[in-house]
C-alpha atoms as a PDB file:
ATOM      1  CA  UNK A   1    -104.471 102.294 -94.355  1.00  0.00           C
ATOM      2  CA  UNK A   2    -107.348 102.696 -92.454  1.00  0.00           C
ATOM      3  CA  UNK A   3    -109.048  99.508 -89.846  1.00  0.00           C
ATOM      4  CA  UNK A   4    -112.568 100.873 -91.252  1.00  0.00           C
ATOM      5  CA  UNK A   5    -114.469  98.589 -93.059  1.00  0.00           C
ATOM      6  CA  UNK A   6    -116.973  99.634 -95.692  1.00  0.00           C
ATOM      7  CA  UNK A   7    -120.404  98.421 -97.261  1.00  0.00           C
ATOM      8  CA  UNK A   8    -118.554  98.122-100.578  1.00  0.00           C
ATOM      9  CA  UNK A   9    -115.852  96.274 -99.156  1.00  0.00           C
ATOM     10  CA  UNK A  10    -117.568  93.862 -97.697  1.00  0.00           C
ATOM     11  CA  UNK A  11    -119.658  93.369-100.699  1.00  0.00           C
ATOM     12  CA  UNK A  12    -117.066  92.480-103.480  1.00  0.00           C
ATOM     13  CA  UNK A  13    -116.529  89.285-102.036  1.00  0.00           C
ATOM     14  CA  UNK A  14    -119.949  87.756-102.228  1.00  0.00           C
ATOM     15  CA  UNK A  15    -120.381  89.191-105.546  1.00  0.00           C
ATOM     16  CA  UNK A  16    -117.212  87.837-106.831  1.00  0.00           C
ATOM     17  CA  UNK A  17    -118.045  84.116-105.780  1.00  0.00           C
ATOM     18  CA  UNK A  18    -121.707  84.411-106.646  1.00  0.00           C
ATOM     19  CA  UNK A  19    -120.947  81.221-109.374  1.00  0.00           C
ATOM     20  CA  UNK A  20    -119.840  78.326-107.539  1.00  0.00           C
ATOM     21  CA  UNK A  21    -116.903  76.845-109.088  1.00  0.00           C
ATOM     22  CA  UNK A  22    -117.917  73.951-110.721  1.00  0.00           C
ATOM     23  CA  UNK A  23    -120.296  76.337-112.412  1.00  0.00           C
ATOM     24  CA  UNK A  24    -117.182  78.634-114.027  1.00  0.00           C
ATOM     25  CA  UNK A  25    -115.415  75.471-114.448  1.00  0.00           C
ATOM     26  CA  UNK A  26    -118.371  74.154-116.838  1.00  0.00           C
ATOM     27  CA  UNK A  27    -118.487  77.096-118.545  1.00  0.00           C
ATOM     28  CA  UNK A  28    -114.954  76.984-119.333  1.00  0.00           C
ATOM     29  CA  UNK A  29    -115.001  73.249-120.679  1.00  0.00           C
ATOM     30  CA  UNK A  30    -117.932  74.483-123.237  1.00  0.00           C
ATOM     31  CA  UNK A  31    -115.802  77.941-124.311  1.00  0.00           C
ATOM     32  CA  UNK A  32    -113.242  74.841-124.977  1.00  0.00           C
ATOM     33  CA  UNK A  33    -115.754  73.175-126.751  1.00  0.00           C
ATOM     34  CA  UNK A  34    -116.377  75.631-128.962  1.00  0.00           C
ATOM     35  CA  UNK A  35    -112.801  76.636-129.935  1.00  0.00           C
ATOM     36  CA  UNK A  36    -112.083  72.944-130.532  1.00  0.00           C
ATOM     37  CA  UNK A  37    -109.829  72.707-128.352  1.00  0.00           C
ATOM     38  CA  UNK A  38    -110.788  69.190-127.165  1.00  0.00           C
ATOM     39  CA  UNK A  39    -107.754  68.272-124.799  1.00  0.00           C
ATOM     40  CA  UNK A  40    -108.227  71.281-122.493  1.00  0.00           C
ATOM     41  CA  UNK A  41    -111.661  70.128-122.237  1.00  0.00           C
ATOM     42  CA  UNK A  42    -111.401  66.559-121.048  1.00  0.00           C
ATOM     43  CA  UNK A  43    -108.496  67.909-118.410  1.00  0.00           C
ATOM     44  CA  UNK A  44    -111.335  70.021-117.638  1.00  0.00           C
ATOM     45  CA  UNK A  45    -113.613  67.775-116.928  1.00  0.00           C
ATOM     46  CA  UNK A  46    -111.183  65.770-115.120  1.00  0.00           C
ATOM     47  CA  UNK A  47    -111.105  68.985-112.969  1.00  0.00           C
ATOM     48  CA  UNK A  48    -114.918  69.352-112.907  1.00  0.00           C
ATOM     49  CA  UNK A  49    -115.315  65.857-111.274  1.00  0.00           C
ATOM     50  CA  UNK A  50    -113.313  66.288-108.724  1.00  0.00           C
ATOM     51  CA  UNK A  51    -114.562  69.479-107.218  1.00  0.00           C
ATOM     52  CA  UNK A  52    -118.041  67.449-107.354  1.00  0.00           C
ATOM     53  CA  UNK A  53    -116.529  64.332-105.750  1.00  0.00           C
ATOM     54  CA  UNK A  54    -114.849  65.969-103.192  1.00  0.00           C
ATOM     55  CA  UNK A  55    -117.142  68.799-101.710  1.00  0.00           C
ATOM     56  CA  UNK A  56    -118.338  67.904 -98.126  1.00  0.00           C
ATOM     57  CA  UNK A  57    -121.944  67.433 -99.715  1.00  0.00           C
ATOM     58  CA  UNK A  58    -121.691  65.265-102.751  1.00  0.00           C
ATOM     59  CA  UNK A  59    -123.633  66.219-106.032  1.00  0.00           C
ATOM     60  CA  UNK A  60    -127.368  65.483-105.047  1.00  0.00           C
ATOM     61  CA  UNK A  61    -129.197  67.380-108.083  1.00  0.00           C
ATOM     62  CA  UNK A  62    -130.002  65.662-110.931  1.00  0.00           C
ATOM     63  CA  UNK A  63    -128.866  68.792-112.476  1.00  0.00           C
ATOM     64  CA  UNK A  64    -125.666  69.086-111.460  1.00  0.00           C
ATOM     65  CA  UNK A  65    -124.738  64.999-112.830  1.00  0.00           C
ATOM     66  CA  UNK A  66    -126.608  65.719-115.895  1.00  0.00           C
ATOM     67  CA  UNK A  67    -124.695  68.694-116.725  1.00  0.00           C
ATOM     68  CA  UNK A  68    -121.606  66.563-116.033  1.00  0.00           C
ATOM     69  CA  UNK A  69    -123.159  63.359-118.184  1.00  0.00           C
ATOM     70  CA  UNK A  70    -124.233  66.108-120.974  1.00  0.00           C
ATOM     71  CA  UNK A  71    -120.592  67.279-120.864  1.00  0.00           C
ATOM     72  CA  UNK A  72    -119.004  63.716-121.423  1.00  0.00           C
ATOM     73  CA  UNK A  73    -121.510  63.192-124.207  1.00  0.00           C
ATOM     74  CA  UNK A  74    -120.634  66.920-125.627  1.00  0.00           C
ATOM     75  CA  UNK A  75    -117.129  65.761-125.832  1.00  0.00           C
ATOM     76  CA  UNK A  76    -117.404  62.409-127.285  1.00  0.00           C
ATOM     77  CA  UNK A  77    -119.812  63.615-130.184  1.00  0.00           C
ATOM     78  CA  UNK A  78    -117.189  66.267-130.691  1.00  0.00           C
ATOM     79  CA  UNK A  79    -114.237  64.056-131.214  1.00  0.00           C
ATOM     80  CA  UNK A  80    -116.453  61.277-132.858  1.00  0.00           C
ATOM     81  CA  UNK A  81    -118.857  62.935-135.259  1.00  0.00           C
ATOM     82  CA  UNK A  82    -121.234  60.837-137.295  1.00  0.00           C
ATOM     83  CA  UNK A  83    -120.101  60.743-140.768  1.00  0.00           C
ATOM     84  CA  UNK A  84    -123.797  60.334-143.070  1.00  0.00           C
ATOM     85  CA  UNK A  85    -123.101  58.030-146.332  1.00  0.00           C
ATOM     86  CA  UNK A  86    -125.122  59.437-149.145  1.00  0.00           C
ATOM     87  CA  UNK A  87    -125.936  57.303-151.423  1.00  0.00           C
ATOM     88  CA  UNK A  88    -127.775  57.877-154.849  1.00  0.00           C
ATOM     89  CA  UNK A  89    -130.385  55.593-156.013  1.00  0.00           C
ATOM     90  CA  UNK A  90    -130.691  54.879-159.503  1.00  0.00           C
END
């Protein structure tokens, strides 16, 4: 193997972790969401709130802890749906 370094291989790794990893781990708690598979989810975003707790800088956006808040909610209409009572009047 050669010591030479390329352009291209320099560049695969900042394309690679473009996303940050909260970002890939949302994304994978919705593709959960929409298979219904609801426990891999909520271990998800057990996941997802720890690499937000724990970074050096804390979530400051808005966006990022409403993405998290509109993922708890996702998952709790999921597993509690609202059942509508029709009712004929006579």
């Amino acid at each position: 193997m050669s010591d030479v370094q390329t352009d291209h291989d320099t560049a695969a790794p900042a394309q690679r972790y473009r996303r940050r990893l909260s970002d890939k781990i949302l994304i994978a708690f919705h593709q959960a969401c929409d298979q219904g598979d609801f426990e891999v989810a909520e271990r998800l975003l057990t996941v997802l709130e720890v690499t937000m707790t724990r970074s050096p800088t804390p979530p400051k956006r808005r966006r990022d802890v409403g993405s998290l808040v509109m993922a708890h909610e996702r998952l709790w209409n999921l597993r509690h749906p609202v059942v509508q009572e029709y009712r004929t009047f006579r």
